[in-house]
C-alpha atoms as a PDB file:
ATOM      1  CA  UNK A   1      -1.793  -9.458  30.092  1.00  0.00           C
ATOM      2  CA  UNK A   2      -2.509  -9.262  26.572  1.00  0.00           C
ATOM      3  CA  UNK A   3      -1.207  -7.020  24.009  1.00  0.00           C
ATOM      4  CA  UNK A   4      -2.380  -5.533  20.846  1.00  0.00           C
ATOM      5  CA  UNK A   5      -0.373  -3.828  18.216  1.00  0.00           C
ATOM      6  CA  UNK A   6      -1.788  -0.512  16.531  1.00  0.00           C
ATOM      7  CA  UNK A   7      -0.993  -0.196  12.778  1.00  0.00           C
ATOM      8  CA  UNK A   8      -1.175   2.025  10.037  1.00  0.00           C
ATOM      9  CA  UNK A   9      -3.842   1.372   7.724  1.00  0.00           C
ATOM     10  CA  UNK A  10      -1.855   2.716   4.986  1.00  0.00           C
ATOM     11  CA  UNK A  11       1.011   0.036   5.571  1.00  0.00           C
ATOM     12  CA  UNK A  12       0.688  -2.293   8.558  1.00  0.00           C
ATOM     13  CA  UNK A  13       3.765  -1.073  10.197  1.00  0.00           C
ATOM     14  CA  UNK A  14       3.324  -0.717  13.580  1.00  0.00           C
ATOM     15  CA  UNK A  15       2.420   2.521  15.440  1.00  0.00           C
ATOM     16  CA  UNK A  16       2.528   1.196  19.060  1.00  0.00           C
ATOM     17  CA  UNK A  17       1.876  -1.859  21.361  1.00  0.00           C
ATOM     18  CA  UNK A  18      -0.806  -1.546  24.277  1.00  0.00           C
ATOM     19  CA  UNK A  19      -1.308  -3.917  26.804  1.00  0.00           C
ATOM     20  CA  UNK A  20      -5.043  -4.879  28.255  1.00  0.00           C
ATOM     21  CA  UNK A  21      -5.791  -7.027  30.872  1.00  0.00           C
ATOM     22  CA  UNK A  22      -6.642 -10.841  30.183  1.00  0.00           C
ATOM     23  CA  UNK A  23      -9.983 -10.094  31.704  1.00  0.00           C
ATOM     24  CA  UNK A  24     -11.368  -7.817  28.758  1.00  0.00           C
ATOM     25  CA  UNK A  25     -11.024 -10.903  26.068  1.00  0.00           C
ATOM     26  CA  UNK A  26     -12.591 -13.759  28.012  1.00  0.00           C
ATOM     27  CA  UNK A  27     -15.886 -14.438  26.681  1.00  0.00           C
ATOM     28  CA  UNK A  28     -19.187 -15.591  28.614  1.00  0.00           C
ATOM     29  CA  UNK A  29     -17.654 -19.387  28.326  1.00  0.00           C
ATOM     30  CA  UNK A  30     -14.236 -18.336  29.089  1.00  0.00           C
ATOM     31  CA  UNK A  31     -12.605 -18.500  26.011  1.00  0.00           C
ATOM     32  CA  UNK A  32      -9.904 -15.821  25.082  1.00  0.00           C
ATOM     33  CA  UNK A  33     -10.604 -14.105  21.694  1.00  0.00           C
ATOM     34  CA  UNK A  34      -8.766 -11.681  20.013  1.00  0.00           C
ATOM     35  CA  UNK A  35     -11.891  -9.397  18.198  1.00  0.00           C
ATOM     36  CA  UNK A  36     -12.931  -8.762  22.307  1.00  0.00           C
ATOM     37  CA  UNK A  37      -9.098  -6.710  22.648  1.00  0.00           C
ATOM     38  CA  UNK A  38      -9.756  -5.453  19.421  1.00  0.00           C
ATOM     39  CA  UNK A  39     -13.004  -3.775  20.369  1.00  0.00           C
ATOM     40  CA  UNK A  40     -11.329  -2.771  23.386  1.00  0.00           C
ATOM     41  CA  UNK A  41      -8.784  -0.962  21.572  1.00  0.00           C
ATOM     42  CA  UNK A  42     -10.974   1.312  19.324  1.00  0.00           C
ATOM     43  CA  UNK A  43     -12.942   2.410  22.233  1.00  0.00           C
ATOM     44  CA  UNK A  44     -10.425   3.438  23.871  1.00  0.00           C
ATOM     45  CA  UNK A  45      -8.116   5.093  20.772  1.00  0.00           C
ATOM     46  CA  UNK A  46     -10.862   5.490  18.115  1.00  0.00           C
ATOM     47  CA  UNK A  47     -13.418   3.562  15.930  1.00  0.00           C
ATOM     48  CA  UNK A  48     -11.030   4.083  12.538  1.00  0.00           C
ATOM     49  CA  UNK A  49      -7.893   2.591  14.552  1.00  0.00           C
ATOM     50  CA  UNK A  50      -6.425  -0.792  13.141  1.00  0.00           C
ATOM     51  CA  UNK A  51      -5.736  -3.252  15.663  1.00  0.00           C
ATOM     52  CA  UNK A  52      -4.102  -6.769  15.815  1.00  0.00           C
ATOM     53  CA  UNK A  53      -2.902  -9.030  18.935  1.00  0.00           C
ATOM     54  CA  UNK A  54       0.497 -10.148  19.259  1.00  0.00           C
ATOM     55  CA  UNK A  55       2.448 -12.722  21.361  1.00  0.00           C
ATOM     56  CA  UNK A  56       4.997 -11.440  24.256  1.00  0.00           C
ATOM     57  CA  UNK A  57       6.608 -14.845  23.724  1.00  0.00           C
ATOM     58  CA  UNK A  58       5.821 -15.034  19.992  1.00  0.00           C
ATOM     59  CA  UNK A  59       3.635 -18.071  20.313  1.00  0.00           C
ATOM     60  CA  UNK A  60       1.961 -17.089  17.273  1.00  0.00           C
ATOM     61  CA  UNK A  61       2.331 -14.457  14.562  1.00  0.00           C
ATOM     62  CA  UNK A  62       6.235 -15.327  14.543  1.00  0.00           C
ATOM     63  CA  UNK A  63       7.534 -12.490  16.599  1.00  0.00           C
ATOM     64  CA  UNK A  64       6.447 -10.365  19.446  1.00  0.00           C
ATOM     65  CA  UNK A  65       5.730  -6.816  17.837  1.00  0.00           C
ATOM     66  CA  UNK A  66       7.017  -3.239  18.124  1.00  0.00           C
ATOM     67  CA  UNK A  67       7.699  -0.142  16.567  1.00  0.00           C
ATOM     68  CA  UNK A  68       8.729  -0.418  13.003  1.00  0.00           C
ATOM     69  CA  UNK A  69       7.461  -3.516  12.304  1.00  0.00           C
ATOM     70  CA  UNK A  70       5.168  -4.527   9.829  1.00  0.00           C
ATOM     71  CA  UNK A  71       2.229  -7.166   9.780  1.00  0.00           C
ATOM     72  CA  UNK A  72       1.885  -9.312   6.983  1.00  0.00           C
ATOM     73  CA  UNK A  73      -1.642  -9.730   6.592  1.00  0.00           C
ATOM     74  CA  UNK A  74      -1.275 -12.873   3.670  1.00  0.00           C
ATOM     75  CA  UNK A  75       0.947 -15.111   6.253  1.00  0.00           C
ATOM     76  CA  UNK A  76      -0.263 -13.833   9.782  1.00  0.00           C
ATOM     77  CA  UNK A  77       2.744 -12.626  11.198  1.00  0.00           C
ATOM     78  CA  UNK A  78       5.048  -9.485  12.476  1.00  0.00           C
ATOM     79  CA  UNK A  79       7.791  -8.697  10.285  1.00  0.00           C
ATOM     80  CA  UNK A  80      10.661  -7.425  11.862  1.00  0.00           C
ATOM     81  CA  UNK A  81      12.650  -4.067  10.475  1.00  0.00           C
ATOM     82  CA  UNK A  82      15.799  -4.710   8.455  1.00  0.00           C
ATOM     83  CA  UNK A  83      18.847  -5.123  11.089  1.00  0.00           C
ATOM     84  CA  UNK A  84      21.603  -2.255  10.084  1.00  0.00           C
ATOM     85  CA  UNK A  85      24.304  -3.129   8.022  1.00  0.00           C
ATOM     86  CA  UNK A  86      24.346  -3.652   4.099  1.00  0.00           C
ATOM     87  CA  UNK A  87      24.834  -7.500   4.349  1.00  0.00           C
ATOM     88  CA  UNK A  88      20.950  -8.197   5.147  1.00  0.00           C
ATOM     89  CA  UNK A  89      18.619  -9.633   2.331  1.00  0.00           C
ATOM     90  CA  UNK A  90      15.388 -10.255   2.325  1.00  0.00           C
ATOM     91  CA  UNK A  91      14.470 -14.059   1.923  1.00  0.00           C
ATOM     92  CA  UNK A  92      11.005 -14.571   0.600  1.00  0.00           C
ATOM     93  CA  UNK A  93      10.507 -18.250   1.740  1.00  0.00           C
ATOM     94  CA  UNK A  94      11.479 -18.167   5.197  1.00  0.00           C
ATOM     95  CA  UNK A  95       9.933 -13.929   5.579  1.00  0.00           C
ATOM     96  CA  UNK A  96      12.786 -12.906   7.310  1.00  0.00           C
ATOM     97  CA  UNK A  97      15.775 -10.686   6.434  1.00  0.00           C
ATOM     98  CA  UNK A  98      19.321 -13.017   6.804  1.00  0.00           C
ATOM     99  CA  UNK A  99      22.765 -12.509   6.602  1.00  0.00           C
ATOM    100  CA  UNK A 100      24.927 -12.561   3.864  1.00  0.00           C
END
């Protein structure tokens, strides 16, 4: 199965994770592309949707993801939301929040 994450267009955070089957992004020579699911995904929840595919074993785009995270369009990858507690920072080079 492959999944795609809806975002808002106004911030990339994530709105929602759909799954598709395989089937519906294997082109003619059998190659799996991501802009096939993306089509997919504004027939079937509108033309002025925003759409990106992510990884249910993070293989790429760092982690797998889900509501209230955000995609970072300049590095390609799913930022996760900052875990509770004060003692999280931010860390710029590693684009990840970390303890202490």
């Amino acid at each position: 199965m492959a999944h795609f994450a809806e975002l808002d267009p106004a911030n990339n955070s994530v709105l929602r994770v759909v799954v598709i089957s395989n089937d519906a992004i294997i082109d003619q020579d059998g190659n799996e592309r991501e802009d096939l699911g993306i089509a997919l995904c504004k027939e079937l929840y509108g033309t002025e949707t925003k759409w990106v595919q992510t990884s249910y074993n993070a293989n790429f785009r760092r982690y797998y993801a889900g509501y209230g995270f955000r995609y970072d369009e300049d590095h390609d990858v799913f930022i996760r939301p900052k875990p509770s507690g004060n003692n999280w920072t931010w860390d710029p080079e590693s684009l990840d929040w970390i303890q202490g």
